[in-house]
N, C-alpha and C. Protein backbone atom coordinates (compact mmCIF):
# COMPACT_ATOMS: atom_id res chain seq x y z
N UNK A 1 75.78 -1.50 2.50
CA UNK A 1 74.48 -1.87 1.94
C UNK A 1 73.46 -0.79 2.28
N UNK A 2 72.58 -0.28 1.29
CA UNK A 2 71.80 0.93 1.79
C UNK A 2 70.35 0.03 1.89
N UNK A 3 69.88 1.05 2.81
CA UNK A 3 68.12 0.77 3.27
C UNK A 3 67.42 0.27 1.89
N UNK A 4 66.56 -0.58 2.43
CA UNK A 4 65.08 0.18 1.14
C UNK A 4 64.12 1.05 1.25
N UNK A 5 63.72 1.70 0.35
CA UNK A 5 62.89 2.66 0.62
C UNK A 5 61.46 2.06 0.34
N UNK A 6 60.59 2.72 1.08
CA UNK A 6 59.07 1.75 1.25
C UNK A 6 58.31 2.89 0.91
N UNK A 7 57.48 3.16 -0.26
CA UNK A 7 56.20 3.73 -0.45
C UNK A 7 55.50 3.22 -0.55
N UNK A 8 54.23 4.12 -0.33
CA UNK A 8 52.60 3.54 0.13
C UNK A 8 52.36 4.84 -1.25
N UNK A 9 51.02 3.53 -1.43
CA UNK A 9 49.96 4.24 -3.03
C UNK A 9 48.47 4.09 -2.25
N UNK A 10 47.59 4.62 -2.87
CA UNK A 10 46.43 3.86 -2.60
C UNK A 10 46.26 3.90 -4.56
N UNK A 11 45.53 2.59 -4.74
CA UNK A 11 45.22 2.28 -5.75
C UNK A 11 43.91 1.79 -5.88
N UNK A 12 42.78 3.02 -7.27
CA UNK A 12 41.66 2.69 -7.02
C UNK A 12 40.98 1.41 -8.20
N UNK A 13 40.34 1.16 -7.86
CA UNK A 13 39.34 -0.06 -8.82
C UNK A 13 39.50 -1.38 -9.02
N UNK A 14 40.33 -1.95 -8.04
CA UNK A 14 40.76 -3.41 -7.13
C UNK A 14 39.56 -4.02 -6.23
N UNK A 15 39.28 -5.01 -6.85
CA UNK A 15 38.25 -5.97 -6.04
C UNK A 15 38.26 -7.40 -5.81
N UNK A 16 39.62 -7.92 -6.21
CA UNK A 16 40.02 -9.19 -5.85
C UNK A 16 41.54 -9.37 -6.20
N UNK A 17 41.54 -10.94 -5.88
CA UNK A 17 43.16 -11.14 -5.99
C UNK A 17 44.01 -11.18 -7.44
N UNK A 18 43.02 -11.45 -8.41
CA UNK A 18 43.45 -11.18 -9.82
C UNK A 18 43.93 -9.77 -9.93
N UNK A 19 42.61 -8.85 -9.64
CA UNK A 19 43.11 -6.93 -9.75
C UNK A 19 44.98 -6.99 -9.05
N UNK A 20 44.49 -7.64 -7.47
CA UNK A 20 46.11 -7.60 -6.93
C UNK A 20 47.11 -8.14 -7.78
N UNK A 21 47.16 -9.52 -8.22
CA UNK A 21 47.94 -9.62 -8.54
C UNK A 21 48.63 -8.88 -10.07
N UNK A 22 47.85 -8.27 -11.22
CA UNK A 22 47.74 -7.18 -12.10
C UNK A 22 48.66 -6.14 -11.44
N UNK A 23 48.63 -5.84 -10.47
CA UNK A 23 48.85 -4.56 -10.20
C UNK A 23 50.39 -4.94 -9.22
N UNK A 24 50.59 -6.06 -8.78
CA UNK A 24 51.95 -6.76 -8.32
C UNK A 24 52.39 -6.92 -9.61
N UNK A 25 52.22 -7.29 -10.64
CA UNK A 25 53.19 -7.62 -11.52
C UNK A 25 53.71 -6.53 -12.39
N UNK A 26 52.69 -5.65 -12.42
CA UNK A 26 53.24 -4.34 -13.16
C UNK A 26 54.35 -3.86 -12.38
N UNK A 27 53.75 -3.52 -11.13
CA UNK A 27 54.80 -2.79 -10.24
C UNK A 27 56.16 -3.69 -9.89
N UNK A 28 56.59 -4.69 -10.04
CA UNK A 28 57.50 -5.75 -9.98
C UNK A 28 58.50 -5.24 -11.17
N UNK A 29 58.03 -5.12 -12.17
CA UNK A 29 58.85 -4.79 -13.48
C UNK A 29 59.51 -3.14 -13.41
N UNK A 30 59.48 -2.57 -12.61
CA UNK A 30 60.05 -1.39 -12.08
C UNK A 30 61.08 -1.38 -11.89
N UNK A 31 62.44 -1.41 -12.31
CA UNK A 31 63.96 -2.00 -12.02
C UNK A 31 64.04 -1.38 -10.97
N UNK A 32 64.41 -1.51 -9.62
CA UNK A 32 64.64 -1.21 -7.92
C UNK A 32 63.82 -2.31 -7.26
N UNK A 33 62.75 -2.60 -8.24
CA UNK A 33 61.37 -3.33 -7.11
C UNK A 33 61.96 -4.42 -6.64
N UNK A 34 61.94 -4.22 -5.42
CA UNK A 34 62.10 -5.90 -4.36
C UNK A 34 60.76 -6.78 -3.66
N UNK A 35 59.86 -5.69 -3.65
CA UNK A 35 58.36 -6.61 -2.86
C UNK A 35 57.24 -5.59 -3.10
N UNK A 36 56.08 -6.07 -3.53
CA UNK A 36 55.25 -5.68 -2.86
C UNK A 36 53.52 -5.91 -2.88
N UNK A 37 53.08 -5.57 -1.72
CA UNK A 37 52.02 -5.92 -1.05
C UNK A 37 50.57 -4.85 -1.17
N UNK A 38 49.88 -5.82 -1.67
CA UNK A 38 48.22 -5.18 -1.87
C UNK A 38 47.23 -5.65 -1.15
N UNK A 39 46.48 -4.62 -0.80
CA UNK A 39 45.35 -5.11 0.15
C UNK A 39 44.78 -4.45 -0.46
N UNK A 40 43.66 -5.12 -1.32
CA UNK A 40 42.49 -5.19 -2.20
C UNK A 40 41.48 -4.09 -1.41
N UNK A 41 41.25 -4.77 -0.08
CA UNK A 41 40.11 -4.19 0.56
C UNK A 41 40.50 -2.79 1.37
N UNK A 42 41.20 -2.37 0.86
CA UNK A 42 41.32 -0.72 1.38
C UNK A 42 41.79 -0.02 0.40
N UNK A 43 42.97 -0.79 -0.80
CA UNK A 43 42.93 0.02 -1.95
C UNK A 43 44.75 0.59 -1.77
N UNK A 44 45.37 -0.08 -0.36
CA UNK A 44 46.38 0.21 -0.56
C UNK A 44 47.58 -0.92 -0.87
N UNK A 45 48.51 -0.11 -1.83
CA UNK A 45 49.86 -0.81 -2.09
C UNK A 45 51.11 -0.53 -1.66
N UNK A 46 51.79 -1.13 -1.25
CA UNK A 46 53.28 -0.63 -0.65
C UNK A 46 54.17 -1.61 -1.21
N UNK A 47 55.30 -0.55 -1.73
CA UNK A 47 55.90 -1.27 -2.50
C UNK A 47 57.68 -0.34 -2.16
N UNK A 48 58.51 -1.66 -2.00
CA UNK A 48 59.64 -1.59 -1.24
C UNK A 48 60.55 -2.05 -2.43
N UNK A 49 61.14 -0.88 -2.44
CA UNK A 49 62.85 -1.01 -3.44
C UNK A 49 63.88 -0.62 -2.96
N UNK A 50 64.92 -0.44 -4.35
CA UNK A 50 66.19 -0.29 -3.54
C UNK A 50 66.76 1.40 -3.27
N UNK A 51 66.05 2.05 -4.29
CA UNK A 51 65.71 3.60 -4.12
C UNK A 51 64.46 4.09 -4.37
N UNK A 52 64.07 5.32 -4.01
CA UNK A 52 62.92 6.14 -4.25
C UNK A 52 62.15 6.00 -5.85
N UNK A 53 61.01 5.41 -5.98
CA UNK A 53 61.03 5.47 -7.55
C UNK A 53 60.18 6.04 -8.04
N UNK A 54 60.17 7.02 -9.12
CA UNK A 54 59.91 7.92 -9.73
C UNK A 54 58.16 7.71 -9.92
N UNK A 55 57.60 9.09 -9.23
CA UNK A 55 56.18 8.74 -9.30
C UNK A 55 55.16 8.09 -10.90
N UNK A 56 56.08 8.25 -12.05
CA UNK A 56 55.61 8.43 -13.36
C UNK A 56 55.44 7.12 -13.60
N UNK A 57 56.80 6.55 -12.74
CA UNK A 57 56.72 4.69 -13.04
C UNK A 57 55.80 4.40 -12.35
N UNK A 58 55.56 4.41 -11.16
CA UNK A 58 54.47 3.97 -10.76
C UNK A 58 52.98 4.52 -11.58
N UNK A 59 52.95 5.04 -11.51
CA UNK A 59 51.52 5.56 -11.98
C UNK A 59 51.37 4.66 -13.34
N UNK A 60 52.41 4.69 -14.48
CA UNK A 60 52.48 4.25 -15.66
C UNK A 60 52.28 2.60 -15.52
N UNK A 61 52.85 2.09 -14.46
CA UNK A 61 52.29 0.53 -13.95
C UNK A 61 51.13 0.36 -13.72
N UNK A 62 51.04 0.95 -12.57
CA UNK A 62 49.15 0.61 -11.96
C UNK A 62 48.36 1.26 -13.66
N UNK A 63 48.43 2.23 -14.30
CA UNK A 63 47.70 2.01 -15.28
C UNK A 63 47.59 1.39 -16.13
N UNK A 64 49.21 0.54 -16.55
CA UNK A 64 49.39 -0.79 -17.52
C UNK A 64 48.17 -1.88 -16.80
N UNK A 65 47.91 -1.97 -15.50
CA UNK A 65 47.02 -3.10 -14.95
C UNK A 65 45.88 -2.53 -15.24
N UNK A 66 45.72 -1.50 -15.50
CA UNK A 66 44.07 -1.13 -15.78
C UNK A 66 43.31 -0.52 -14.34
N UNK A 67 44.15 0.19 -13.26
CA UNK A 67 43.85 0.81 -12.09
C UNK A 67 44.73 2.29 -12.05
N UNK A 68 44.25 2.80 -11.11
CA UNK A 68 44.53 4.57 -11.10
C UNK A 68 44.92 5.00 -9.89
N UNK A 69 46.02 5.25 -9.92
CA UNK A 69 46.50 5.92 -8.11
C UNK A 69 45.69 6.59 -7.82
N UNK A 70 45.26 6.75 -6.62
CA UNK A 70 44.46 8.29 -6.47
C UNK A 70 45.45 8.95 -5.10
């Protein structure tokens, strides 16, 4: 069984739990995604799969929610 791999985003223009959850569900639909966790009030997301996933998907998620990696 291999590890998961855990990256950290910061994601900007989140100001409540709706923005979070927008931005959990995009990133959920990522085929590897197993979890992950937003904290609104600093702007960061970490998000744990089953391999490394391609910065384009991510980015292309958080902007399907209407937010912007920085």
């Amino acid at each position: 069984m291999s590890e998961s791999v855990v990256q950290n985003y910061t994601v900007e223009g989140m100001t409540c739990g709706h923005c979070a959850a927008s931005v959990t569900e995009e990133l959920e639909e990522i085929d590897g995604v197993v979890a992950v966790e937003v904290d609104v009030t600093t702007g960061s997301v970490t998000v744990t799969s089953e391999q490394p996933l391609a910065e384009a998907d991510v980015q292309a998620a958080v902007v399907e929610a209407g937010y912007r990696v920085v």
